[in-house]
N, C-alpha and C. Protein backbone atom coordinates (compact mmCIF):
# COMPACT_ATOMS: atom_id res chain seq x y z
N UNK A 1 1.06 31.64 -25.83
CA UNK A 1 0.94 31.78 -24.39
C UNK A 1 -0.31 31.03 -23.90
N UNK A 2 -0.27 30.62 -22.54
CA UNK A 2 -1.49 29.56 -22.38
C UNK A 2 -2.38 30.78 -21.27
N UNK A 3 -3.41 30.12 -21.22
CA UNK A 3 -4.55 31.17 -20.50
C UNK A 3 -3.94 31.28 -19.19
N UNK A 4 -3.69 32.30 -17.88
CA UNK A 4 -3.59 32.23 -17.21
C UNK A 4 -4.49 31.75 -16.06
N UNK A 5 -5.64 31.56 -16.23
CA UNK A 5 -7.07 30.75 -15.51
C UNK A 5 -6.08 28.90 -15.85
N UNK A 6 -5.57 28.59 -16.72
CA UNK A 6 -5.06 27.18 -16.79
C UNK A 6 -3.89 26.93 -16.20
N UNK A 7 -2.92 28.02 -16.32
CA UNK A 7 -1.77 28.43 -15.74
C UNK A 7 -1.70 27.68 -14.41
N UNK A 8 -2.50 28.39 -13.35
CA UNK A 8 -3.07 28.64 -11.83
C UNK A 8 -2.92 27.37 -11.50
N UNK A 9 -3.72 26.18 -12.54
CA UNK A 9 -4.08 25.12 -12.18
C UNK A 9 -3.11 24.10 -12.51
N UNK A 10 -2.12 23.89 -13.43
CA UNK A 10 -1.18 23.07 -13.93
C UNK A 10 -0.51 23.29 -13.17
N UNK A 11 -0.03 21.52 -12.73
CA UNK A 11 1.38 21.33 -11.76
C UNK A 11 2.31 20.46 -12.38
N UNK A 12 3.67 20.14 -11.92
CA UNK A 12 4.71 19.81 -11.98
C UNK A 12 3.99 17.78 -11.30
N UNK A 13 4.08 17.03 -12.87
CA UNK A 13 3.59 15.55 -12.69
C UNK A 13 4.37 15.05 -11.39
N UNK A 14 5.82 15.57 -11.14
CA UNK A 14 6.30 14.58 -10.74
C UNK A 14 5.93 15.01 -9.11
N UNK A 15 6.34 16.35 -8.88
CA UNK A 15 6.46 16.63 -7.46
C UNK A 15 5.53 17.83 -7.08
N UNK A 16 4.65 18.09 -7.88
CA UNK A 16 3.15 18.61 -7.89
C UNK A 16 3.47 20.08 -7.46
N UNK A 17 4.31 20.39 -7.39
CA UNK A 17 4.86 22.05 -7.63
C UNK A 17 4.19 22.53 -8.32
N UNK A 18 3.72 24.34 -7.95
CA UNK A 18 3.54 24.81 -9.48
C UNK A 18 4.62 25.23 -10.67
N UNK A 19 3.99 25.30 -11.60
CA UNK A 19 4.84 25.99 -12.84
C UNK A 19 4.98 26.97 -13.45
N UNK A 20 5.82 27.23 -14.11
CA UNK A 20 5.60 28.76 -14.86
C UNK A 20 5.68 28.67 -16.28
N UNK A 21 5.25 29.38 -17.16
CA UNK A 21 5.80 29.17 -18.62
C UNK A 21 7.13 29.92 -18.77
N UNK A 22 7.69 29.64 -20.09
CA UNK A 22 9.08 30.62 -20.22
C UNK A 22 8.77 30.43 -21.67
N UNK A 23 9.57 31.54 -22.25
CA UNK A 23 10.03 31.49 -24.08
C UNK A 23 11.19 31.32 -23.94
N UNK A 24 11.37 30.62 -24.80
CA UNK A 24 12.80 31.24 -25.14
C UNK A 24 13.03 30.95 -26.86
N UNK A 25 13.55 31.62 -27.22
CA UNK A 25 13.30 31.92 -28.92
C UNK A 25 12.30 31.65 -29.59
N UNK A 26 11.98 30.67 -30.30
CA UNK A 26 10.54 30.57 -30.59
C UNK A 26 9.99 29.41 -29.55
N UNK A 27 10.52 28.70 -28.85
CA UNK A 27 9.27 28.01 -28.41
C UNK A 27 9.36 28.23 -27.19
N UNK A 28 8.32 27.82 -26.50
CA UNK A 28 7.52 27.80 -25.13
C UNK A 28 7.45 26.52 -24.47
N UNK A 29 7.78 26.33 -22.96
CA UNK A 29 8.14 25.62 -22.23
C UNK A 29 7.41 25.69 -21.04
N UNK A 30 6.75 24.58 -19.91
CA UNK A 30 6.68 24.59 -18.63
C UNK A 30 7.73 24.13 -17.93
N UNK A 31 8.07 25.08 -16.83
CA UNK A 31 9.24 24.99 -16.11
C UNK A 31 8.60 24.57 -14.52
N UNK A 32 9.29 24.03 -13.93
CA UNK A 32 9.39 23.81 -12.39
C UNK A 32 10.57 23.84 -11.94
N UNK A 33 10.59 24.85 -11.20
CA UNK A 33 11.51 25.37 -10.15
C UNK A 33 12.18 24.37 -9.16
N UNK A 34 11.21 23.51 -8.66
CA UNK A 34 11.54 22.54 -7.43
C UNK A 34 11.98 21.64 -7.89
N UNK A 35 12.01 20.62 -9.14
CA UNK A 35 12.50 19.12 -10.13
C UNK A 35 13.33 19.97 -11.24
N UNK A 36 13.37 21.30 -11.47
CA UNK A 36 14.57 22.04 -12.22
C UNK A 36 14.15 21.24 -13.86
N UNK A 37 13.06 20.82 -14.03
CA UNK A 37 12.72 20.33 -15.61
C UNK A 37 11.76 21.13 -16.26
N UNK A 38 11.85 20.76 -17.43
CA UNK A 38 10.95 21.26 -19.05
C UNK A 38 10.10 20.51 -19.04
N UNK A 39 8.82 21.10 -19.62
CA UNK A 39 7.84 20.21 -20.33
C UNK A 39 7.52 20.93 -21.48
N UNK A 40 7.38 20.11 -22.73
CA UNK A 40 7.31 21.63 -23.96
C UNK A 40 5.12 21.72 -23.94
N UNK A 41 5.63 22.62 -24.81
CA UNK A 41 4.09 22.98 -25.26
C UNK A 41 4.37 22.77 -26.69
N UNK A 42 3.33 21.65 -27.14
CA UNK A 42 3.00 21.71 -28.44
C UNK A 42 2.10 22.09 -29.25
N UNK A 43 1.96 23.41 -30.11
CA UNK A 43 0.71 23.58 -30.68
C UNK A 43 -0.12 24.53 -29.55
N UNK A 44 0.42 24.98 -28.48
CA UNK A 44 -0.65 25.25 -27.32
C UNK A 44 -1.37 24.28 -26.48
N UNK A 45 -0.49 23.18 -26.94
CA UNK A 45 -0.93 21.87 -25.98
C UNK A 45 0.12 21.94 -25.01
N UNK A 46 0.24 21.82 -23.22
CA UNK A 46 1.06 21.73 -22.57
C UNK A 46 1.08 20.17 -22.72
N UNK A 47 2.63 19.34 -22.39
CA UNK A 47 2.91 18.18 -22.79
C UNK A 47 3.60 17.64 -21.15
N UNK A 48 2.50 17.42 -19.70
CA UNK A 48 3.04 17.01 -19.06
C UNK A 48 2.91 15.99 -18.08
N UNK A 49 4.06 14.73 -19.39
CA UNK A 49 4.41 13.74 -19.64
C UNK A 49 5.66 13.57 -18.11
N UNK A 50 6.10 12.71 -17.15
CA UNK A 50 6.86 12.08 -16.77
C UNK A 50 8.03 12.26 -18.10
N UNK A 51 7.98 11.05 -19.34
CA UNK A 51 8.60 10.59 -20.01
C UNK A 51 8.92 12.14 -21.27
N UNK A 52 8.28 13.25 -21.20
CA UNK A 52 8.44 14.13 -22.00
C UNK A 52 9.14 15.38 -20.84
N UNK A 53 9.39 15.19 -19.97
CA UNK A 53 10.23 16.45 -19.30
C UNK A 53 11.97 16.23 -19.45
N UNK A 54 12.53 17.76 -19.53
CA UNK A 54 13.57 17.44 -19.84
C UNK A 54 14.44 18.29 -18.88
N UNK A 55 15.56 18.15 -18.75
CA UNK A 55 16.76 18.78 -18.05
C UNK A 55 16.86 20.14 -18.61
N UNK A 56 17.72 20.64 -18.11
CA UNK A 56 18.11 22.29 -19.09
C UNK A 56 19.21 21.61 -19.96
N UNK A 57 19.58 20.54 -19.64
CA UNK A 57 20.81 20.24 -21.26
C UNK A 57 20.16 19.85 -21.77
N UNK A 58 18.74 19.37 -21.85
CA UNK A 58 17.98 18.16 -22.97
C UNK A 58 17.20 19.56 -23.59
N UNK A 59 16.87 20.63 -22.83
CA UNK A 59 16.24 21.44 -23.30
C UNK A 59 17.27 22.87 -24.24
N UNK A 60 18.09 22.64 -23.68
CA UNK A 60 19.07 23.47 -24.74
C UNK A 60 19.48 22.74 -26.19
N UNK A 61 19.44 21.43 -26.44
CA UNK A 61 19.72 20.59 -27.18
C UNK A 61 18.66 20.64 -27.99
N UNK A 62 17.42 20.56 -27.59
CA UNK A 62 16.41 20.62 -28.25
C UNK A 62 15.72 21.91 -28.72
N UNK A 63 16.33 23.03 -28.11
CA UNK A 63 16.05 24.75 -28.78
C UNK A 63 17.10 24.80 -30.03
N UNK A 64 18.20 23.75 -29.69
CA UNK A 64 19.27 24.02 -30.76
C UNK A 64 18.94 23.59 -32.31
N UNK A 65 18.18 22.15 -31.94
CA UNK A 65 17.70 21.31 -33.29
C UNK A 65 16.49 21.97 -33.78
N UNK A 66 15.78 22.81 -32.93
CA UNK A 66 14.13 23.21 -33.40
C UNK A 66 15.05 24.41 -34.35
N UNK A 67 15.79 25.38 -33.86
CA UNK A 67 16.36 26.36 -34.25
C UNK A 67 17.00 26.20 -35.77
N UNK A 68 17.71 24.99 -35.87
CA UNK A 68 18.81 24.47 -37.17
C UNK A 68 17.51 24.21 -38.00
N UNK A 69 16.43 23.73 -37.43
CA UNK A 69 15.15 23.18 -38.32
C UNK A 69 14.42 24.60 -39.02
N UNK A 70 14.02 25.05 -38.41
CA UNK A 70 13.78 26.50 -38.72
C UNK A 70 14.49 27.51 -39.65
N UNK A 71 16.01 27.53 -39.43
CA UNK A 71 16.93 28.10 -40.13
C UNK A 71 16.71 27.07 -41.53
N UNK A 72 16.84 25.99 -41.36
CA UNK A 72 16.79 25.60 -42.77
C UNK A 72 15.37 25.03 -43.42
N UNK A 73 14.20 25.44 -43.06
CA UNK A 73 13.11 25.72 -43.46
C UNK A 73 12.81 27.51 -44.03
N UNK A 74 13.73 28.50 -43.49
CA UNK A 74 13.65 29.43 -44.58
C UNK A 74 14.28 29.88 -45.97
N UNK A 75 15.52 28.72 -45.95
CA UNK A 75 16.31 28.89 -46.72
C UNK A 75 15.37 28.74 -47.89
């Protein structure tokens, strides 16, 4: 989870909205409401990139592969 004092202050690159975080299974995401895109967090690094935000299909696609990665890292 990111500090909420940093929270306050991080906006949406493209259309300077604020953001919110979300989980969803294991990883963590900045969302904007108003451009409807992802930005991931890596490491507790927020990642927000223009070229790194994603759709909710780019972001379901990519919970799917982190997920298959994971599943077959405990095997």
């Amino acid at each position: 989870m990111l500090d909420t004092n940093l929270l306050a202050i991080l906006a949406c690159p493209i259309c300077k909205n604020s953001i919110t975080q979300i989980e969803e299974g294991i990883e963590h995401a900045l969302y904007c409401s108003a451009c409807e895109l992802y930005y991931p967090i890596y490491k507790g690094i927020p990642i927000l990139l223009k070229k790194e935000a994603r759709t909710r299909t780019q972001w379901e696609v990519f919970l799917e592969k982190e997920a298959l990665a994971t599943y077959k890292e405990d095997r």
